[in-house]
Protein backbone atom coordinates (compact mmCIF):
# COMPACT_ATOMS: atom_id res chain seq x y z
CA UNK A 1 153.44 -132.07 -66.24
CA UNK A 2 154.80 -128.44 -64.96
CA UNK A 3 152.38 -125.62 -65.06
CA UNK A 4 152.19 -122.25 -65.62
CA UNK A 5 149.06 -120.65 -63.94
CA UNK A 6 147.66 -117.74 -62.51
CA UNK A 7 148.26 -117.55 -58.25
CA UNK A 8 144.38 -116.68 -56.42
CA UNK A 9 146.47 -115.22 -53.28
CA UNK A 10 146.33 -111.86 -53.34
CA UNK A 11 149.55 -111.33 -51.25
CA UNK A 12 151.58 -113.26 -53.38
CA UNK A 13 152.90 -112.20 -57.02
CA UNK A 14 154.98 -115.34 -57.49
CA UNK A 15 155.26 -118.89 -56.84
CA UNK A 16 157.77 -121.12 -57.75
CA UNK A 17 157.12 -124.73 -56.41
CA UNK A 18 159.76 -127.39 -57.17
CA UNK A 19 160.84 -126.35 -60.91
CA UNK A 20 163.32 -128.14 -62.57
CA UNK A 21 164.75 -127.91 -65.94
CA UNK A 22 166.93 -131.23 -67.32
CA UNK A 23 168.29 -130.72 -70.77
CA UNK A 24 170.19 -133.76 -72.61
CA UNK A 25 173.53 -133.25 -73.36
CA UNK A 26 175.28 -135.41 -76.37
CA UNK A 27 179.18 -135.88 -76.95
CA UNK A 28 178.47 -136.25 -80.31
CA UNK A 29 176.08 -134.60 -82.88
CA UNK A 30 174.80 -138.12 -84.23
CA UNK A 31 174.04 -139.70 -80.58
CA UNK A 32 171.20 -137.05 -80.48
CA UNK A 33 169.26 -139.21 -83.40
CA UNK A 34 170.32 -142.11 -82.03
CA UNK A 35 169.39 -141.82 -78.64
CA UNK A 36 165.59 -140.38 -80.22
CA UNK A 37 165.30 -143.77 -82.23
CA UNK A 38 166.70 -146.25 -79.83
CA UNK A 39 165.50 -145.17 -76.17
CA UNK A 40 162.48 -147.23 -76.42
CA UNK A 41 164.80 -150.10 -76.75
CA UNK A 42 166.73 -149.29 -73.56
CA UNK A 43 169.98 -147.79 -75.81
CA UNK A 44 170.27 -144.42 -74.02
CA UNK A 45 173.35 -141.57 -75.43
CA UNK A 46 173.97 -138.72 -73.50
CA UNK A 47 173.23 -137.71 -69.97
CA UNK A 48 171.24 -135.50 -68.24
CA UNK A 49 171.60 -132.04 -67.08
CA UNK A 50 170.15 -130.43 -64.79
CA UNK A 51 169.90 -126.96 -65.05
CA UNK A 52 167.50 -125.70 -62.20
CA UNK A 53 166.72 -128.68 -59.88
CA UNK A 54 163.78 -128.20 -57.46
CA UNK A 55 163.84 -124.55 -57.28
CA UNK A 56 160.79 -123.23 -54.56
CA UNK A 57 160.38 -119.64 -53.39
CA UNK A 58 157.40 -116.98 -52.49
CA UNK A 59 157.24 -113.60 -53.91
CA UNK A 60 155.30 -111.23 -52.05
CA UNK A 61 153.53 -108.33 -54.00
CA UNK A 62 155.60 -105.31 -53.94
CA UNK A 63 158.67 -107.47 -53.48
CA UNK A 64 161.80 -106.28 -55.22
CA UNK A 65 164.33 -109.12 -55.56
CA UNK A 66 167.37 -110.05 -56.08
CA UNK A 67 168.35 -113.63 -58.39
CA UNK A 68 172.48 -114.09 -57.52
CA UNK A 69 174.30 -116.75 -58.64
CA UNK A 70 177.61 -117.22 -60.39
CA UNK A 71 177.17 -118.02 -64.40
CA UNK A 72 175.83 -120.90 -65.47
CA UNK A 73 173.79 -121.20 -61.73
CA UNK A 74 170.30 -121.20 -63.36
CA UNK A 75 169.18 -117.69 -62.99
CA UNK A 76 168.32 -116.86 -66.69
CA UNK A 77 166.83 -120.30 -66.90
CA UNK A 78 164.62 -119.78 -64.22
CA UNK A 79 163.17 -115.45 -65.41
CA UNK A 80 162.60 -117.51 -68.93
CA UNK A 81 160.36 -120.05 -67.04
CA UNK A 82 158.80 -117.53 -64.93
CA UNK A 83 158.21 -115.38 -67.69
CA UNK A 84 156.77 -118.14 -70.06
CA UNK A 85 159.00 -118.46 -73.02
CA UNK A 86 160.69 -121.73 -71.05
CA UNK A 87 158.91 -124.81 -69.91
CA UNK A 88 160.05 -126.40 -67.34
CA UNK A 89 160.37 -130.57 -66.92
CA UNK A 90 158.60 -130.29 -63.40
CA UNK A 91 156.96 -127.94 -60.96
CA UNK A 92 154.73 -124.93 -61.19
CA UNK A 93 154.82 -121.49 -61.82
CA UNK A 94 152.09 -119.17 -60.68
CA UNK A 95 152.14 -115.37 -61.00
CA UNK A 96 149.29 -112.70 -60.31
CA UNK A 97 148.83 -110.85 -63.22
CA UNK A 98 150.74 -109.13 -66.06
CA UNK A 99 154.50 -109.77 -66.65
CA UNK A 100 157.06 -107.86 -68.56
CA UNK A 101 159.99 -109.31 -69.37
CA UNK A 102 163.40 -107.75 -70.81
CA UNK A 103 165.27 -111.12 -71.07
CA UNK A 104 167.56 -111.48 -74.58
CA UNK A 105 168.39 -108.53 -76.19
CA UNK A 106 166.30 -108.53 -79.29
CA UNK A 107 163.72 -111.06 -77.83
CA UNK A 108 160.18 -109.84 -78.82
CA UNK A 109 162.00 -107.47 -81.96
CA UNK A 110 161.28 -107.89 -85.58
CA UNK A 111 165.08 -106.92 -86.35
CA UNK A 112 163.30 -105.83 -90.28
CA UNK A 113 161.35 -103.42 -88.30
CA UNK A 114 161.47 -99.60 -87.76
CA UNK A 115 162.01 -99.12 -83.69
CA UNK A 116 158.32 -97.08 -83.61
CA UNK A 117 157.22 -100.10 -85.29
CA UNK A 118 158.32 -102.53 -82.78
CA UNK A 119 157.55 -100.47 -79.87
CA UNK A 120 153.81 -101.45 -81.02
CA UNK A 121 155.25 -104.76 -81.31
CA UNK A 122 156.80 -105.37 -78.58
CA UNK A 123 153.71 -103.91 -76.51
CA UNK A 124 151.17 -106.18 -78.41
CA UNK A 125 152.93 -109.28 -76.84
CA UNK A 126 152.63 -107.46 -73.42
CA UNK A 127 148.77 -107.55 -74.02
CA UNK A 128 148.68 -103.29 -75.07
CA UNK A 129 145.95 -102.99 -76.98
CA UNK A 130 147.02 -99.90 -80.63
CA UNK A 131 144.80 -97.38 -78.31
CA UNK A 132 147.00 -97.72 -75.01
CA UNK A 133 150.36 -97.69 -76.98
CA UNK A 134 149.33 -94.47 -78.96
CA UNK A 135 148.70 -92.85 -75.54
CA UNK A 136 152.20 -94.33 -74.34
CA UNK A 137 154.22 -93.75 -77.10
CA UNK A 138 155.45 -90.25 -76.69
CA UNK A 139 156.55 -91.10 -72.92
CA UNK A 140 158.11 -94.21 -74.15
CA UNK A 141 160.18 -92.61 -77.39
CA UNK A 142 161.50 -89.81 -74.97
CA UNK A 143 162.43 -92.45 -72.11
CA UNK A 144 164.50 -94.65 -75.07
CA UNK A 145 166.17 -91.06 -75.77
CA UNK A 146 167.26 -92.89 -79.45
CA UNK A 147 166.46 -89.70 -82.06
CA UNK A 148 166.41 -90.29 -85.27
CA UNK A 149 166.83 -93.87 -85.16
CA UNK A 150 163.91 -94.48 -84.24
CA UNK A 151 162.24 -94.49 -87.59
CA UNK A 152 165.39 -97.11 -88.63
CA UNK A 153 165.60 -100.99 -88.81
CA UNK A 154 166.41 -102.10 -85.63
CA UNK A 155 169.03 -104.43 -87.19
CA UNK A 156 170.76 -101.27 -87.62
CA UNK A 157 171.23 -100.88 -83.90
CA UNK A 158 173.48 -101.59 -81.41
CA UNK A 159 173.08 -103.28 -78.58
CA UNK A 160 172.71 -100.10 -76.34
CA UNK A 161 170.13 -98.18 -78.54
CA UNK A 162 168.09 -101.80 -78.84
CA UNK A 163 168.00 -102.12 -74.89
CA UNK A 164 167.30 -98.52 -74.40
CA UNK A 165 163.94 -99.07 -76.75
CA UNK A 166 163.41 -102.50 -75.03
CA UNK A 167 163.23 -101.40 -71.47
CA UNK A 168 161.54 -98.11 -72.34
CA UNK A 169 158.54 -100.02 -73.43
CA UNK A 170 159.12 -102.54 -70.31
CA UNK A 171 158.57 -100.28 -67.70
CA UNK A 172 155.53 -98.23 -69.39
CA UNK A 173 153.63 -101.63 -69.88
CA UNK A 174 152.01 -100.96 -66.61
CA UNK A 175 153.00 -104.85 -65.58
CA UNK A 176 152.51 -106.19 -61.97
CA UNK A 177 155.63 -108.37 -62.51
CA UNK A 178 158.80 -106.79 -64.08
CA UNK A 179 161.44 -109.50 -64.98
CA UNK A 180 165.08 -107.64 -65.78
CA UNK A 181 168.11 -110.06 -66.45
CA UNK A 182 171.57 -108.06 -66.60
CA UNK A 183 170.04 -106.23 -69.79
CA UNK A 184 171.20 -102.94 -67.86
CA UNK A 185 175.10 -104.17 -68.57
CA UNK A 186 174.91 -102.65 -71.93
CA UNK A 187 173.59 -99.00 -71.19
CA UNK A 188 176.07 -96.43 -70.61
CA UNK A 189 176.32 -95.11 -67.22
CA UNK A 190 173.99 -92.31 -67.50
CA UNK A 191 171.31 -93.93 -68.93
CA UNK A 192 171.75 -97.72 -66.23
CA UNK A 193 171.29 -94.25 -64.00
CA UNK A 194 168.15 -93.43 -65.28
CA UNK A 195 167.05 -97.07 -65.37
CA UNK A 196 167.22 -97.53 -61.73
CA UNK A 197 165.57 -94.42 -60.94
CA UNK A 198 162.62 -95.76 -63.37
CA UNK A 199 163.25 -99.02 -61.50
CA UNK A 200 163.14 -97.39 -57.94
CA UNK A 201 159.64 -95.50 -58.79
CA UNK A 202 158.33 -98.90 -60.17
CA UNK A 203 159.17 -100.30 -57.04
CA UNK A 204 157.72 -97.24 -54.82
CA UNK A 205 154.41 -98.09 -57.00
CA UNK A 206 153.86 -101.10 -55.77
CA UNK A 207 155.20 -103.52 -58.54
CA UNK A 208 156.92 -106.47 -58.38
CA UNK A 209 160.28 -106.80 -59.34
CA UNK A 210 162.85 -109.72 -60.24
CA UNK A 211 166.19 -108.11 -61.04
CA UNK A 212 169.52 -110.09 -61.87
CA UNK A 213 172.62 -108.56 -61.87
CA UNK A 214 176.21 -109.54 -60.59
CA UNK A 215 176.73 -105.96 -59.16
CA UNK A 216 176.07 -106.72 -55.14
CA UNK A 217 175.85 -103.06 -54.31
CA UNK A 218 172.85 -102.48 -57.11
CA UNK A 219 170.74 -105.67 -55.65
CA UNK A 220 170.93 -103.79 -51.91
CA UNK A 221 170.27 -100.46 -53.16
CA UNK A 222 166.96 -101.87 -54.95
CA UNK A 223 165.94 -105.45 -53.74
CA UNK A 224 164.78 -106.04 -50.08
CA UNK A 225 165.08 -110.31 -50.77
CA UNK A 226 167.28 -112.09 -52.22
CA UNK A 227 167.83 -115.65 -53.87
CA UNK A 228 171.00 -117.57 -54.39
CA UNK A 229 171.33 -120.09 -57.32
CA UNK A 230 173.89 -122.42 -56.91
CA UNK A 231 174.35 -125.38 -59.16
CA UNK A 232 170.42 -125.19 -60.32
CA UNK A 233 169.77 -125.36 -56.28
CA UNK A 234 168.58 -122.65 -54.47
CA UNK A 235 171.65 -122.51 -52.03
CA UNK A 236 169.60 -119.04 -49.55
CA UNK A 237 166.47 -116.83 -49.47
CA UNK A 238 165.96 -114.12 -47.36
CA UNK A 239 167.14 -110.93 -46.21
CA UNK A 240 169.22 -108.90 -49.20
CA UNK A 241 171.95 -108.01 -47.32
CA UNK A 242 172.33 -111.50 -45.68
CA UNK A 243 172.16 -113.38 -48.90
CA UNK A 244 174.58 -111.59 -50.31
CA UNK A 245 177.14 -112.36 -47.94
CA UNK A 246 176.40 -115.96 -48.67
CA UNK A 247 176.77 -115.24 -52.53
CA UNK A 248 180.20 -113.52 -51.56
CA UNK A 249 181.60 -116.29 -48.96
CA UNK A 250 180.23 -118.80 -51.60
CA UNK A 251 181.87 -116.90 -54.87
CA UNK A 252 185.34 -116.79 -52.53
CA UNK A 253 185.23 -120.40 -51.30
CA UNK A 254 184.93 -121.79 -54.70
CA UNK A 255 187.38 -119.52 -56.95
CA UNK A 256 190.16 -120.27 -54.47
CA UNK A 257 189.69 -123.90 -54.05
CA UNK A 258 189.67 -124.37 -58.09
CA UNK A 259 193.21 -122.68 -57.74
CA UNK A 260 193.89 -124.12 -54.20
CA UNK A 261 196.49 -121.69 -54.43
CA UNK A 262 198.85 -123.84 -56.69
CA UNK A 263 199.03 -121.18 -59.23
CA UNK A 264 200.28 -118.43 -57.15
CA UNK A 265 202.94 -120.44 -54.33
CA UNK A 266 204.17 -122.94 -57.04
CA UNK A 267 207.75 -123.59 -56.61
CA UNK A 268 208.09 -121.27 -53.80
CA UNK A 269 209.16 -123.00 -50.44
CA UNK A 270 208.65 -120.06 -47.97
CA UNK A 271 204.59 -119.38 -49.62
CA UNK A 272 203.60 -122.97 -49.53
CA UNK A 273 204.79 -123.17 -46.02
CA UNK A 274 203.26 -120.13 -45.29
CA UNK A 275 199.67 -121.43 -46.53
CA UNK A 276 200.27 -124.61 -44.87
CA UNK A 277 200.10 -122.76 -41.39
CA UNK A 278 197.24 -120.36 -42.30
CA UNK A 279 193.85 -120.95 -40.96
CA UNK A 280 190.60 -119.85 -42.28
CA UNK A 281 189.36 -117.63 -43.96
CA UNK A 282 193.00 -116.31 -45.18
CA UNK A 283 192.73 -120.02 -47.13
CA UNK A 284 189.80 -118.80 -49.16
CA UNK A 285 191.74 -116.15 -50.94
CA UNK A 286 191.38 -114.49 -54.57
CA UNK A 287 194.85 -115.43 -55.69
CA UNK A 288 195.96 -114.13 -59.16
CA UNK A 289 199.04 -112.37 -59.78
CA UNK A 290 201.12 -110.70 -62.70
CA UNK A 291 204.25 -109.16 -62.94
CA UNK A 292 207.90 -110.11 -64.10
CA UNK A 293 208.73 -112.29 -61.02
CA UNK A 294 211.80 -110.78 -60.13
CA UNK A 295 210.14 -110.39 -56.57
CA UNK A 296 207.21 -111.94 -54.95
CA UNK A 297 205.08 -111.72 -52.29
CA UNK A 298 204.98 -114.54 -50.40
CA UNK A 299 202.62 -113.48 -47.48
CA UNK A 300 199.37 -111.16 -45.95
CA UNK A 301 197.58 -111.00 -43.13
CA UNK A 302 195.35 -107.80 -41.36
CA UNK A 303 196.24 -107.39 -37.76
CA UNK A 304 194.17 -105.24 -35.52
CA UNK A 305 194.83 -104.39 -31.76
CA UNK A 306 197.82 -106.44 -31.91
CA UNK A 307 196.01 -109.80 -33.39
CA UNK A 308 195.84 -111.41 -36.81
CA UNK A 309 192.24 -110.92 -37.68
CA UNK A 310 189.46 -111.55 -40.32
CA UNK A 311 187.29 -109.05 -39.25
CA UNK A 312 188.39 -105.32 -38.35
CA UNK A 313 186.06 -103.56 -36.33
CA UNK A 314 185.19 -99.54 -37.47
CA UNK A 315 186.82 -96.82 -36.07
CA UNK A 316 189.59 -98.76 -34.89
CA UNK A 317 193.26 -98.78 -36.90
CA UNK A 318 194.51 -101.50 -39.04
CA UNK A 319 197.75 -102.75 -40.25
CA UNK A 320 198.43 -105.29 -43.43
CA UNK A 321 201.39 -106.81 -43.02
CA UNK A 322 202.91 -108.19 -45.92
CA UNK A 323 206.68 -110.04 -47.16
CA UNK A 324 208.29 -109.77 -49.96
CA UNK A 325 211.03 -112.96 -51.28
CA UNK A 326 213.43 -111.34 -53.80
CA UNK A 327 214.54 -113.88 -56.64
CA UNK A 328 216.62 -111.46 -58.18
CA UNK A 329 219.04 -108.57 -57.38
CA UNK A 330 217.02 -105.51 -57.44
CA UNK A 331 219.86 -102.93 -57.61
CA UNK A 332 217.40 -99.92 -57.86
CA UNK A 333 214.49 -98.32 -55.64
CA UNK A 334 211.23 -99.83 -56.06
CA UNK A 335 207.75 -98.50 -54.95
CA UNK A 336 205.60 -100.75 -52.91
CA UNK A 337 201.41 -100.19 -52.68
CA UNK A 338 198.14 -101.39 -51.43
CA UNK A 339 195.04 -101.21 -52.84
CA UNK A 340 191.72 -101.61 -50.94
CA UNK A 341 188.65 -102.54 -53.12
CA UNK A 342 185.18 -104.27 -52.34
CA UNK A 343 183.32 -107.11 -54.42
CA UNK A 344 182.36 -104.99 -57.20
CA UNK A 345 185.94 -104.02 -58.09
CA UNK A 346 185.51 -100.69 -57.06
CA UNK A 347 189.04 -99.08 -55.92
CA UNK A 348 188.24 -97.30 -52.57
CA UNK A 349 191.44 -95.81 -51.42
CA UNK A 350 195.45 -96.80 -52.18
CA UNK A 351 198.70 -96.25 -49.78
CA UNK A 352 201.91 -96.08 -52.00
CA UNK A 353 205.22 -95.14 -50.67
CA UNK A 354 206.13 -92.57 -53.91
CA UNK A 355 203.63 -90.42 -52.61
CA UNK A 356 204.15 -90.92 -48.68
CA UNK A 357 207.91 -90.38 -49.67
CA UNK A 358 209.29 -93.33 -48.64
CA UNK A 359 212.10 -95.33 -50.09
CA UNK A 360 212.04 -99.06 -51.09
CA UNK A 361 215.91 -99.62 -51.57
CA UNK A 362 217.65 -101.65 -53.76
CA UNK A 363 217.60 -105.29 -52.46
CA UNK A 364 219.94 -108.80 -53.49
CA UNK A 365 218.58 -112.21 -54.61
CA UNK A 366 217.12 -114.11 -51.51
CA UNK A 367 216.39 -111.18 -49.05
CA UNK A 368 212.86 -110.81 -47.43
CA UNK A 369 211.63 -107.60 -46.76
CA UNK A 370 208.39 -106.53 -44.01
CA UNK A 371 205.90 -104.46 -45.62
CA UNK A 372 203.23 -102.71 -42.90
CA UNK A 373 200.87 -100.84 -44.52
CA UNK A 374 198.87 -98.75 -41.72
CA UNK A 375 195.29 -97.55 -42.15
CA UNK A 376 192.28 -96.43 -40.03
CA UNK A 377 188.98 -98.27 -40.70
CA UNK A 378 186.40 -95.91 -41.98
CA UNK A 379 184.66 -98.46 -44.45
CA UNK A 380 181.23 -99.34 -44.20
CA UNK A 381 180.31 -102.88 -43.42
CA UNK A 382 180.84 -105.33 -45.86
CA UNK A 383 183.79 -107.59 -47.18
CA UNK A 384 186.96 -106.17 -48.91
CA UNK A 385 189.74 -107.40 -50.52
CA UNK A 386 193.49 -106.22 -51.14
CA UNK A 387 196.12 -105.58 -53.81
CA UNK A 388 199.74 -105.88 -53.39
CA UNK A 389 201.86 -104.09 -55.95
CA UNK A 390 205.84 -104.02 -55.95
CA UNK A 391 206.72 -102.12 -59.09
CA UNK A 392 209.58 -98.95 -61.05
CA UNK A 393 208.56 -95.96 -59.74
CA UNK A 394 206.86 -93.84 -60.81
CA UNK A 395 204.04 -96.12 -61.43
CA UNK A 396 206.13 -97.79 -63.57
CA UNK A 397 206.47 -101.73 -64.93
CA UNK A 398 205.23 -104.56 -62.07
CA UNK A 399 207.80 -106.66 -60.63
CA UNK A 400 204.79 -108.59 -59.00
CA UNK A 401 200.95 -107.94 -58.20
CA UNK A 402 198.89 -110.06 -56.69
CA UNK A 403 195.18 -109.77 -56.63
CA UNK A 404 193.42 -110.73 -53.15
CA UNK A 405 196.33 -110.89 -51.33
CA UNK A 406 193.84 -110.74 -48.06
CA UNK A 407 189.60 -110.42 -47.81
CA UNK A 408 188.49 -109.32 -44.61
CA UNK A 409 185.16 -108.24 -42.93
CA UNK A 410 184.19 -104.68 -41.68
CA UNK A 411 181.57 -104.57 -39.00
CA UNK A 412 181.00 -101.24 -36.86
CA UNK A 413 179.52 -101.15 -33.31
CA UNK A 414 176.28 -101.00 -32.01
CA UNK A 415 176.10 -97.09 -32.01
CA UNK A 416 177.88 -96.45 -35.29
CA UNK A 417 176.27 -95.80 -38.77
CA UNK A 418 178.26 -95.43 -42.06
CA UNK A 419 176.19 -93.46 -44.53
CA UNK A 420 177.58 -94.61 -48.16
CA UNK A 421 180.95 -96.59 -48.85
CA UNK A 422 183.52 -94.89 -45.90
CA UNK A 423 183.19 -92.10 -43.96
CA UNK A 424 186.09 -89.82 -45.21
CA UNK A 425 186.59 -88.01 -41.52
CA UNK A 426 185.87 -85.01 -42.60
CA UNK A 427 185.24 -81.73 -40.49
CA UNK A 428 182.78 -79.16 -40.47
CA UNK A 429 183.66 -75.63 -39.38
CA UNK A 430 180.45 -73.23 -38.47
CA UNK A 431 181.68 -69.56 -38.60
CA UNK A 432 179.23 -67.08 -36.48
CA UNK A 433 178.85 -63.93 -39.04
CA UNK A 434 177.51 -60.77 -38.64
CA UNK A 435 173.75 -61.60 -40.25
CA UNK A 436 175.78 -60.40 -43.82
CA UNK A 437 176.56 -62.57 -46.24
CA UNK A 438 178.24 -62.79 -49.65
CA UNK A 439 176.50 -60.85 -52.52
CA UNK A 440 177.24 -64.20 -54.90
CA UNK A 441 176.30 -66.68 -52.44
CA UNK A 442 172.92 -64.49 -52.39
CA UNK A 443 172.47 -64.55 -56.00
CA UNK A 444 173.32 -68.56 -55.98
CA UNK A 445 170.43 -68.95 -53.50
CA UNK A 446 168.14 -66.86 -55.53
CA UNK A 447 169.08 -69.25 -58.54
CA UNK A 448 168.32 -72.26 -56.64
């Protein structure tokens, strides 16, 4: 019988030991009555499955961490067990004192009542006591930022002004446990801004903090551990940084072998030979592409000091080399590009030859053509990928883009340090005056 008790260590805020959640899954709607009447009498419908299967990790207290895991891996499965509204078949939870949970938008809401009302509400089931809300509510009202509204049904909200109330009253609970589950999606920018600063002084105070969220760059910047959910299983648990690399090699593994690159090279002799002669990890490629299909490109690899590579080292220049098969006469000029983004989808820079005024010209059915796109490498570590465009310029229809054409690794040497996403190279000119200085620039100082 799994339990759900309180942990007597006083380093540790959470303990998961060997939960597992099995849920019965029926083809049909009647095999669910017939497999409750007729078990005892060895007819069995349906089959199990297993949702979280032996799941075991250690919290410490003051722990931020990170749950990863692709959708469907267990990880909102696992925050409902931890925070009690899930039993699990097997195992035991334990956690050291309060927990606030921000799980299902809506969950702990009367959607007939007024958003003042179910601030009360929603503190009540956090074990606030009238007196302790009244001396909260003011802080919590301004944090939620929701005006009028707040005096208004909440099933008049949207989803944005209901999770703005619902973490507002999360994070002035005073919990020593603070469960978040991708509820920070919905908020606009500005306010998922203020939410991690709320999160990040939480944190600096000493609670703990379980935080899911697909964005890689959001678990660094706030978790210092990490867990990966794979399949119900935890698949790593450590370091933040080191996990997610695992979640990334494990994410890029798995979405090209569904495709095994059948998709992309079908009915195209020179790719399939191509990715018949690659070795790893260029076979573990994001490969989706649109466009007309007049062209195609049929090949990419990143060379670096003269040698097809995986991993470019900073500082150093790069080169992406990639060919293009023509299936049709292309009888005008055409600009080629290359986009470099990381695992968040976040465009970093672009090289297209409109703006570097170079000309792509016209081509006939059956030629192949050398792309070499040249770039220094001034990204911070981590793992990239590219995008290949061939399109009418200017910035015009696609004759074919391909997503992922290449992933590769950035690392930096021992006595290098990237502050941020790239270092941009900039300069910085110090100009010896006269001990003047500008009459505005005196008055901005003043202001400041």
């Amino acid at each position: 019988m799994p339990e759900h008790c309180e942990v007597s260590t006083l380093e540790v805020a959470l303990s998961v030991k060997g939960v597992s959640k099995i849920y019965r899954l029926y083809d049909r709607s009647e095999d669910r009555l017939k497999h409750s009447l007729l078990w005892r009498f060895g007819r069995t419908y349906g089959r199990d499955f297993w949702a979280l299967n032996e799941v075991s990790f250690e919290v410490r207290k003051g722990q931020s961490v990170g749950i990863l895991g692709r959708n469907g891996s267990g990880k909102s499965t696992l925050l409902q067990i931890i925070a009690g509204t899930l039993q699990a078949t097997t195992g035991e939870v334990a956690v050291s004192g309060r927990v606030a949970a921000l799980l299902e938008l809506g969950s702990g809401f009367n959607p007939e009542y007024s958003g003042r009302e179910n601030v009360y509400l929603n503190a009540a089931l956090h074990g606030l006591t009238k007196i302790e809300v009244d001396g909260r509510l003011e802080s919590i009202l301004a944090f939620a930022d929701i005006g009028e509204f707040v005096d208004q049904a909440v099933k008049t909200y949207s989803s944005g002004m209901l999770m703005r109330l619902a973490f507002a009253v999360a994070i002035h609970v005073d919990a020593d446990v603070l469960i978040i589950d991708e509820a920070l999606s919905v908020g606009d920018m500005f306010f998922q801004t203020k939410c991690m600063a709320a999160l990040d002084r939480q944190r600096r105070a000493g609670r703990t903090i379980l935080f899911v969220s697909h964005s890689l760059q959001t678990v660094k910047a706030l978790c210092d551990f990490a867990v990966l959910l794979d399949h119900g299983r935890v698949r790593a648990a450590g370091d933040t940084d080191t996990v997610c690399d695992q979640y990334t090699a494990l994410h890029l593994y798995d979405a090209t072998n569904a495709s095994d690159n059948r998709d992309v090279h079908e009915g195209d002799p020179l790719a399939r030979d191509f990715v018949a002669r690659l070795q790893p990890p260029f076979q573990k490629r994001i490969t989706e592409r649109t466009g007309r299909g007049d062209a195609r490109y049929t090949e990419c690899c990143v060379f670096q000091d003269g040698r097809e590579v995986d991993t470019l080292i900073h500082g150093r220049a790069a080169e992406l080399v990639a060919w293009i098969q023509h299936v049709t006469d292309l009888p005008v000029t055409a600009e080629v590009g290359l986009l470099i983004r990381n695992l968040d989808g976040v465009d970093l820079f672009a090289i297209n030859s409109h703006f570097l005024n170079q000309v792509y010209p016209p081509r006939r059915a059956g030629d192949c053509v050398r792309i070499g796109f040249e770039f220094p490498v001034t990204l911070a570590p981590g793992t990239y990928n590219a995008v290949l465009g061939l399109r009418v310029p200017v910035q015009g229809e696609y004759w074919d883009k391909v997503f992922g054409a290449a992933v590769f690794q950035v690392v930096t040497p021992a006595n290098v340090s990237v502050p941020g996403i790239y270092n941009n190279q900039g300069r910085i000119r110090i100009d010896l005056m006269d001990g003047s200085q500008p009459a505005n620039a005196i008055a901005l100082l003043d202001r400041s």
